[in-house]
N, C-alpha and C. Protein backbone atom coordinates (compact mmCIF):
# COMPACT_ATOMS: atom_id res chain seq x y z
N UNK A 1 49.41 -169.72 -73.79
CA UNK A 1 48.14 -170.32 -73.44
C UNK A 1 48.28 -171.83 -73.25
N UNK A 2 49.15 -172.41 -74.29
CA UNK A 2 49.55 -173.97 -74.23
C UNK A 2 49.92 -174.39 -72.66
N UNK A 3 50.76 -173.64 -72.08
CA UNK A 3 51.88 -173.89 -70.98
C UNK A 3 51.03 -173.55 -69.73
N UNK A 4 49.73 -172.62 -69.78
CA UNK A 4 48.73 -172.33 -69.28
C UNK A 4 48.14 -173.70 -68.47
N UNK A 5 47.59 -174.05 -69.77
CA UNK A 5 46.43 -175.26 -69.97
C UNK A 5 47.77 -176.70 -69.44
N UNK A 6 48.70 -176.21 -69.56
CA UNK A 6 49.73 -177.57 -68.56
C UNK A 6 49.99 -177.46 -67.26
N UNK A 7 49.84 -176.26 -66.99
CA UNK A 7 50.28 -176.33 -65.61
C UNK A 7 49.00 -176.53 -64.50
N UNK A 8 47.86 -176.77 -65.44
CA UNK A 8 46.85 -176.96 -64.92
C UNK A 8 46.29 -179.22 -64.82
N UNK A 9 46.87 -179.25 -65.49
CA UNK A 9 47.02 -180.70 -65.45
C UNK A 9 46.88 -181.65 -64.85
N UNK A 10 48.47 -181.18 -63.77
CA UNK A 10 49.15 -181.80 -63.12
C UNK A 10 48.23 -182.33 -61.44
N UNK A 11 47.87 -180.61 -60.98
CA UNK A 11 46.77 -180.33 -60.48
C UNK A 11 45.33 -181.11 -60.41
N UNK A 12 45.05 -180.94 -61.49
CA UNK A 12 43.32 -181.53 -61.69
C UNK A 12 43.91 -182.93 -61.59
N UNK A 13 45.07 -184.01 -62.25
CA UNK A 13 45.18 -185.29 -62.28
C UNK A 13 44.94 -185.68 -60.23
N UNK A 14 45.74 -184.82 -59.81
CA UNK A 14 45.95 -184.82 -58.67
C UNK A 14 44.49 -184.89 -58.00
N UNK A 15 43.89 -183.75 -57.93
CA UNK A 15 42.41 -183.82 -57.33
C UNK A 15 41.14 -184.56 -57.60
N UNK A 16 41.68 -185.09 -58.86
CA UNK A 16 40.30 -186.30 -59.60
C UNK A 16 40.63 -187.68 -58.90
N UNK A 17 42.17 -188.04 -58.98
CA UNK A 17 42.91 -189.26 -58.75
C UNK A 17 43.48 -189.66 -60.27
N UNK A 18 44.54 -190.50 -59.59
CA UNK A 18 45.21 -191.34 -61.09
C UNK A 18 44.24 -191.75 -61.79
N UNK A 19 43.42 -192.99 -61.79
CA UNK A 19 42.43 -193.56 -61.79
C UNK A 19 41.46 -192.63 -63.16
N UNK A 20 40.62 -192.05 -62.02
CA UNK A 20 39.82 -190.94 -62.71
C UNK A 20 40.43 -190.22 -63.47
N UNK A 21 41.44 -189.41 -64.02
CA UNK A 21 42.28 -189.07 -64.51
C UNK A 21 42.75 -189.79 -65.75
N UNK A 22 42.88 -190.87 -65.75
CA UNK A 22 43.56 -191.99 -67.01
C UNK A 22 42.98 -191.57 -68.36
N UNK A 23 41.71 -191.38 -68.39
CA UNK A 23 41.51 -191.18 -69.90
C UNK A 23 41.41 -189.48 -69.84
N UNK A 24 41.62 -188.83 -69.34
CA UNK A 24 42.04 -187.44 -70.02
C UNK A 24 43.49 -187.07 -70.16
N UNK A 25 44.34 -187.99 -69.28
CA UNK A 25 45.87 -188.35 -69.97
C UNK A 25 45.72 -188.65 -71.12
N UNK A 26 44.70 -190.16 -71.65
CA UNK A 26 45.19 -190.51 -73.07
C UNK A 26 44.69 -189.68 -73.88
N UNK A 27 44.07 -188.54 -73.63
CA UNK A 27 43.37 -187.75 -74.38
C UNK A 27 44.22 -186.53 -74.98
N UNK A 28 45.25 -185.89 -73.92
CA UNK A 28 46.43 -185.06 -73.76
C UNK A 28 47.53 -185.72 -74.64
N UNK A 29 47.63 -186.74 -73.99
CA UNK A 29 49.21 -187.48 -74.51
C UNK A 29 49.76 -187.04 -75.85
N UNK A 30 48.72 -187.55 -77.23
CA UNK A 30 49.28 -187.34 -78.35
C UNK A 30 50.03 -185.94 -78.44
N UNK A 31 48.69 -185.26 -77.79
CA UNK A 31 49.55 -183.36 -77.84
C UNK A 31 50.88 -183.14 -77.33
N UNK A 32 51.27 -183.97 -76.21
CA UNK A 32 52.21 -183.55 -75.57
C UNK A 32 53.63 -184.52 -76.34
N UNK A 33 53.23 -185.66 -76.71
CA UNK A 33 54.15 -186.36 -77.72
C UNK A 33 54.38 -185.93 -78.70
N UNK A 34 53.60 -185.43 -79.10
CA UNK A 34 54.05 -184.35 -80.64
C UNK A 34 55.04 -183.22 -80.26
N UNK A 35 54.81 -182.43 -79.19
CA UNK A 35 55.97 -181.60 -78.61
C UNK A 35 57.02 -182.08 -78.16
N UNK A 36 57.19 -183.13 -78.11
CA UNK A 36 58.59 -183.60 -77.77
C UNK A 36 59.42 -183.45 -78.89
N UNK A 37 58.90 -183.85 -80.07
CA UNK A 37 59.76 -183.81 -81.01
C UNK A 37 60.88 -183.00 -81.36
N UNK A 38 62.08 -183.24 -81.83
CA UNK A 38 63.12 -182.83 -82.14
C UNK A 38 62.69 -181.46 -83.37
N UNK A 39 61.66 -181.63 -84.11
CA UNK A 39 61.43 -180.67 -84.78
C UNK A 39 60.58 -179.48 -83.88
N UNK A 40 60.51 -179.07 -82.96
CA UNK A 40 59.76 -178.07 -81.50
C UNK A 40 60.93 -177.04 -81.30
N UNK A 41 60.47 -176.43 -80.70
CA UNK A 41 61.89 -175.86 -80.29
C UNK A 41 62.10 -176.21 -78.64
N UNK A 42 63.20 -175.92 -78.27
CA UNK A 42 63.85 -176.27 -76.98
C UNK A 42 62.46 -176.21 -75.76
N UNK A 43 62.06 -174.84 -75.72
CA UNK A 43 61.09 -174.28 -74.72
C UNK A 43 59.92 -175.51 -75.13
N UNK A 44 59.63 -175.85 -75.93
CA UNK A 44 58.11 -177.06 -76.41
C UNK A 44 58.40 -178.39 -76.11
N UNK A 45 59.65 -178.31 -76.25
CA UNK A 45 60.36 -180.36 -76.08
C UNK A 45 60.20 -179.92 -74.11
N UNK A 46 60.92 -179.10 -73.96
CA UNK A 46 61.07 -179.46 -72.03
C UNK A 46 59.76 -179.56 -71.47
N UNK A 47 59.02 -178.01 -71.93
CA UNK A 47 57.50 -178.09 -71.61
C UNK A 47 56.99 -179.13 -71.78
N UNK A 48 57.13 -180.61 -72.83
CA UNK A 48 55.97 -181.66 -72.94
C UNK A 48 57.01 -182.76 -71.98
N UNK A 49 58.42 -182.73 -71.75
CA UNK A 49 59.05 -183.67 -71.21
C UNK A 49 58.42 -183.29 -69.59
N UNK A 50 58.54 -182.15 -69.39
CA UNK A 50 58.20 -181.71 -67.88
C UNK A 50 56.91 -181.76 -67.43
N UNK A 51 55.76 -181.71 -68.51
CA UNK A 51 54.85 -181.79 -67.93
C UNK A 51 54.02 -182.96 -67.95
N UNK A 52 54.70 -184.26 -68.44
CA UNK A 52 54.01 -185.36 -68.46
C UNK A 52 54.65 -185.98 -67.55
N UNK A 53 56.02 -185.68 -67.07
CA UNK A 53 56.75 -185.42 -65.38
C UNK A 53 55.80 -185.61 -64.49
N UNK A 54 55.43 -184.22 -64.46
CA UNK A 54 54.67 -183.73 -63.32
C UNK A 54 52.99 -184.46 -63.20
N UNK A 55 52.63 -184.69 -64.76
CA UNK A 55 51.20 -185.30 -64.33
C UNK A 55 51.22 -186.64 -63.87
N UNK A 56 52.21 -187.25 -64.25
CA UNK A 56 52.74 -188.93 -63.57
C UNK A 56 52.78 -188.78 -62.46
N UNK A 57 53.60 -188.05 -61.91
CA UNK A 57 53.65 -187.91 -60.60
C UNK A 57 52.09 -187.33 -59.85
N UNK A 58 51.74 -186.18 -59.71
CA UNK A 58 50.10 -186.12 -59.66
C UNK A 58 49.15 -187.58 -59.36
N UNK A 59 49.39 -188.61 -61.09
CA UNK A 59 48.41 -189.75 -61.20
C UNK A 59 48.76 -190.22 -60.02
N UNK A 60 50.16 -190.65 -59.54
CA UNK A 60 50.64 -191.59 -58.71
C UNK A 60 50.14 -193.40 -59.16
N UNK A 61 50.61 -193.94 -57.97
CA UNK A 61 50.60 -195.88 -58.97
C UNK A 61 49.65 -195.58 -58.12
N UNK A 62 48.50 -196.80 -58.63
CA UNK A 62 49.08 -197.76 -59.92
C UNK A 62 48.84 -196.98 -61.26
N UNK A 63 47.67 -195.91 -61.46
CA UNK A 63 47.45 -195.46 -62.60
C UNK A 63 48.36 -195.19 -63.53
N UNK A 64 49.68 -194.75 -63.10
CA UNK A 64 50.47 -194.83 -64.07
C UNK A 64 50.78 -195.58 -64.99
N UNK A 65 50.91 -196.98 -64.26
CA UNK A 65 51.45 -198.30 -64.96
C UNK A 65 50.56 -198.56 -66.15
N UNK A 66 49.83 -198.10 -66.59
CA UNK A 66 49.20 -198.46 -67.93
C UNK A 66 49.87 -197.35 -69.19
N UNK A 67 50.58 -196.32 -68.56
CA UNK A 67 51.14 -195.78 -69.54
C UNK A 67 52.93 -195.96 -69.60
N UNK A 68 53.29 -196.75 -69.22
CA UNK A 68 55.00 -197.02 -69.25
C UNK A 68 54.92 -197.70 -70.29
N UNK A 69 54.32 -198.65 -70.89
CA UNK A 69 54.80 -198.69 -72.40
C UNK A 69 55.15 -198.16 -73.78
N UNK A 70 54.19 -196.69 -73.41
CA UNK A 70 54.23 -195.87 -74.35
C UNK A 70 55.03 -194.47 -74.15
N UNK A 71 55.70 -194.62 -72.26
CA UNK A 71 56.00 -193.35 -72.45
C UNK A 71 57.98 -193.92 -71.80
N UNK A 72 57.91 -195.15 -71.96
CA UNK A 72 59.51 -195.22 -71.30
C UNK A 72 60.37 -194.73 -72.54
N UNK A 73 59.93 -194.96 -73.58
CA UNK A 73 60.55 -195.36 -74.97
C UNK A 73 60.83 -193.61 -75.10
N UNK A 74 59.75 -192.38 -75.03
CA UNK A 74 60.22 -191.76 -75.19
C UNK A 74 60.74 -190.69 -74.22
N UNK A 75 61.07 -190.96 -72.95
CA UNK A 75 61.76 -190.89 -71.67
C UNK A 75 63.24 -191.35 -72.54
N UNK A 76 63.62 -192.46 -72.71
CA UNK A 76 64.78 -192.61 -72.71
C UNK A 76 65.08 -191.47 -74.11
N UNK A 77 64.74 -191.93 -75.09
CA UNK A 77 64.81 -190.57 -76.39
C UNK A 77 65.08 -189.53 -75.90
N UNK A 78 64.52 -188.80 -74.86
CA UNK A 78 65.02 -187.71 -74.45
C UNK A 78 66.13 -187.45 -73.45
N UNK A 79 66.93 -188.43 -73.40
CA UNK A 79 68.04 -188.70 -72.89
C UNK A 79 68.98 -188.18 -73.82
N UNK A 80 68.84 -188.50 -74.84
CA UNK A 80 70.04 -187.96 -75.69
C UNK A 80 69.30 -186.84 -76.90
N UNK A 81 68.64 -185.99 -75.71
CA UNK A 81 68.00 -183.97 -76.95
C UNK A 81 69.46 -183.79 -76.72
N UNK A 82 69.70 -182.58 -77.33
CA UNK A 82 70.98 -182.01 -77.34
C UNK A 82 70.19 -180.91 -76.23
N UNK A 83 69.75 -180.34 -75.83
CA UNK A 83 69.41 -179.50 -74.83
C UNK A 83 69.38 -180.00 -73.20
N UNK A 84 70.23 -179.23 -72.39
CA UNK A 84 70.82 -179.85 -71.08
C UNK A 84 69.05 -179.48 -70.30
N UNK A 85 68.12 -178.58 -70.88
CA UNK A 85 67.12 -178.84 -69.67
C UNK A 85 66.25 -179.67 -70.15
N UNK A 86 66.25 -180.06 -71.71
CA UNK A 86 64.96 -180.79 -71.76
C UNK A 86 65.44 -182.41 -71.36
N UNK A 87 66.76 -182.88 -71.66
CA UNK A 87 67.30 -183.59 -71.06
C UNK A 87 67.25 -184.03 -69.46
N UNK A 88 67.33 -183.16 -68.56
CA UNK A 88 66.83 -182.75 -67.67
C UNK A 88 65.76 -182.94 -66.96
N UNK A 89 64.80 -182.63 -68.02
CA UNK A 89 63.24 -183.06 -67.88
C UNK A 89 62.88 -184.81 -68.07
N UNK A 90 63.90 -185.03 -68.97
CA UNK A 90 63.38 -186.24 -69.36
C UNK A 90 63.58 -187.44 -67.97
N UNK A 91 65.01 -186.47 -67.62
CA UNK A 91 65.70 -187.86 -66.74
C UNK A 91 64.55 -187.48 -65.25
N UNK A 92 64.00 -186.52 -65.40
CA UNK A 92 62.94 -186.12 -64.14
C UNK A 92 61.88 -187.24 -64.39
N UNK A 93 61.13 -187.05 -65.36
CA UNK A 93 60.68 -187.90 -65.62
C UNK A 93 60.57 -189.32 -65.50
N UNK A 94 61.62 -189.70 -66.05
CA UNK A 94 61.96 -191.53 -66.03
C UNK A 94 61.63 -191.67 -64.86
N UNK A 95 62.72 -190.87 -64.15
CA UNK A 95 62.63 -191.25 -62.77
C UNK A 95 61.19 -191.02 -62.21
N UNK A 96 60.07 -190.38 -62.51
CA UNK A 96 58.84 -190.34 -62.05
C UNK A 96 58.23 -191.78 -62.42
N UNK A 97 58.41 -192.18 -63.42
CA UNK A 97 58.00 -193.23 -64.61
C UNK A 97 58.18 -194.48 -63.71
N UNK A 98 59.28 -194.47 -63.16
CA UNK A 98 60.35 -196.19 -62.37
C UNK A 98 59.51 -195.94 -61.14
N UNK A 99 59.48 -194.61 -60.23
CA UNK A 99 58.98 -194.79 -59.30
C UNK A 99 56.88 -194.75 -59.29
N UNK A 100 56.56 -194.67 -59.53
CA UNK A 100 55.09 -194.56 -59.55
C UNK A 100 54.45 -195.68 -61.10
N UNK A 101 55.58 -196.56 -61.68
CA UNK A 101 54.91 -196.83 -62.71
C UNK A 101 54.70 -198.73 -62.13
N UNK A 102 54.64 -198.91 -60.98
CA UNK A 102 54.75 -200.17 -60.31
C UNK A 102 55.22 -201.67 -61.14
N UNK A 103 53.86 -202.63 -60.63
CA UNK A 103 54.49 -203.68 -61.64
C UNK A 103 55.19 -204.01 -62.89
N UNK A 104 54.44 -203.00 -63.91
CA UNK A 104 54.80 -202.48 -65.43
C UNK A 104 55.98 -201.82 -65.35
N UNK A 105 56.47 -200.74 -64.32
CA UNK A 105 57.95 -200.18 -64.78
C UNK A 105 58.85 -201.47 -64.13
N UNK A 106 58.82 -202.29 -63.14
CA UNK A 106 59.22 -203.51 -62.90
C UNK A 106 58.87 -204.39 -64.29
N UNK A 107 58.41 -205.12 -64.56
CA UNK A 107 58.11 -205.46 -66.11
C UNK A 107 59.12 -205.16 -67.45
N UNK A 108 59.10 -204.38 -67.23
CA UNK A 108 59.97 -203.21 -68.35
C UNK A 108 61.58 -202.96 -68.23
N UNK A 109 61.79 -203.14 -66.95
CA UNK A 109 63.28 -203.26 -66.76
C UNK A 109 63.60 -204.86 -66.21
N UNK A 110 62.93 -205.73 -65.98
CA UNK A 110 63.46 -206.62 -66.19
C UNK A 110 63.62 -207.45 -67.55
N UNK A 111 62.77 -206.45 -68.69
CA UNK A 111 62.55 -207.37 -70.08
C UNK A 111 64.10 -206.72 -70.46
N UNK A 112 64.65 -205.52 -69.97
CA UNK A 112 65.76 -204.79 -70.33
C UNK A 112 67.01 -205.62 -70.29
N UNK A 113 66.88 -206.13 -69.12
CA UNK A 113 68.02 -207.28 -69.15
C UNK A 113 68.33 -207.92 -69.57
């Protein structure tokens, strides 16, 4: 039912707009940050890495850029799951994150340097 209610998300972010959309992301988020966790099992970490993927992408910029502070940190974390798809997911991700997260993912990698 969880994976249900995600794949529906991505979708609605899409047809409302980024914008319109922003606060029922921050509304989702915690849920889907809690599934990342290393204590989830494999299938719950990819599912929340993949589907906050896919709703970034959906928001498209600029809406995104208000959430790269809170979600690069655990993009990169999931760089090193021991699982090759949630890993996978994550690096899908980032890469959704760099491209659609505009000034702020610019911001963020130049503080990296």
């Amino acid at each position: 039912l969880i994976e249900l209610a995600g794949d529906v998300l991505a979708p609605l972010a899409s047809a409302l707009g980024g914008h319109a959309f922003s606060p029922y992301m921050a509304g989702f988020l915690p849920f889907l940050l809690a599934k990342s966790r290393a204590n989830y099992s494999v299938a719950e970490r990819s599912f929340a890495f993949g589907t906050i993927g896919e709703i970034l992408l959906a928001m498209g910029s600029p809406a995104v850029g208000s959430f790269v502070k809170h979600l690069l940190p655990l993009f990169i974390a999931g760089l090193k799951d021991s699982d090759d798809e949630v890993r996978g997911n994550a690096v899908y991700g980032l890469g959704v994150l760099a491209s659609q997260g505009g000034e702020e993912a610019v911001r963020h990698r130049s503080e990296e340097r």
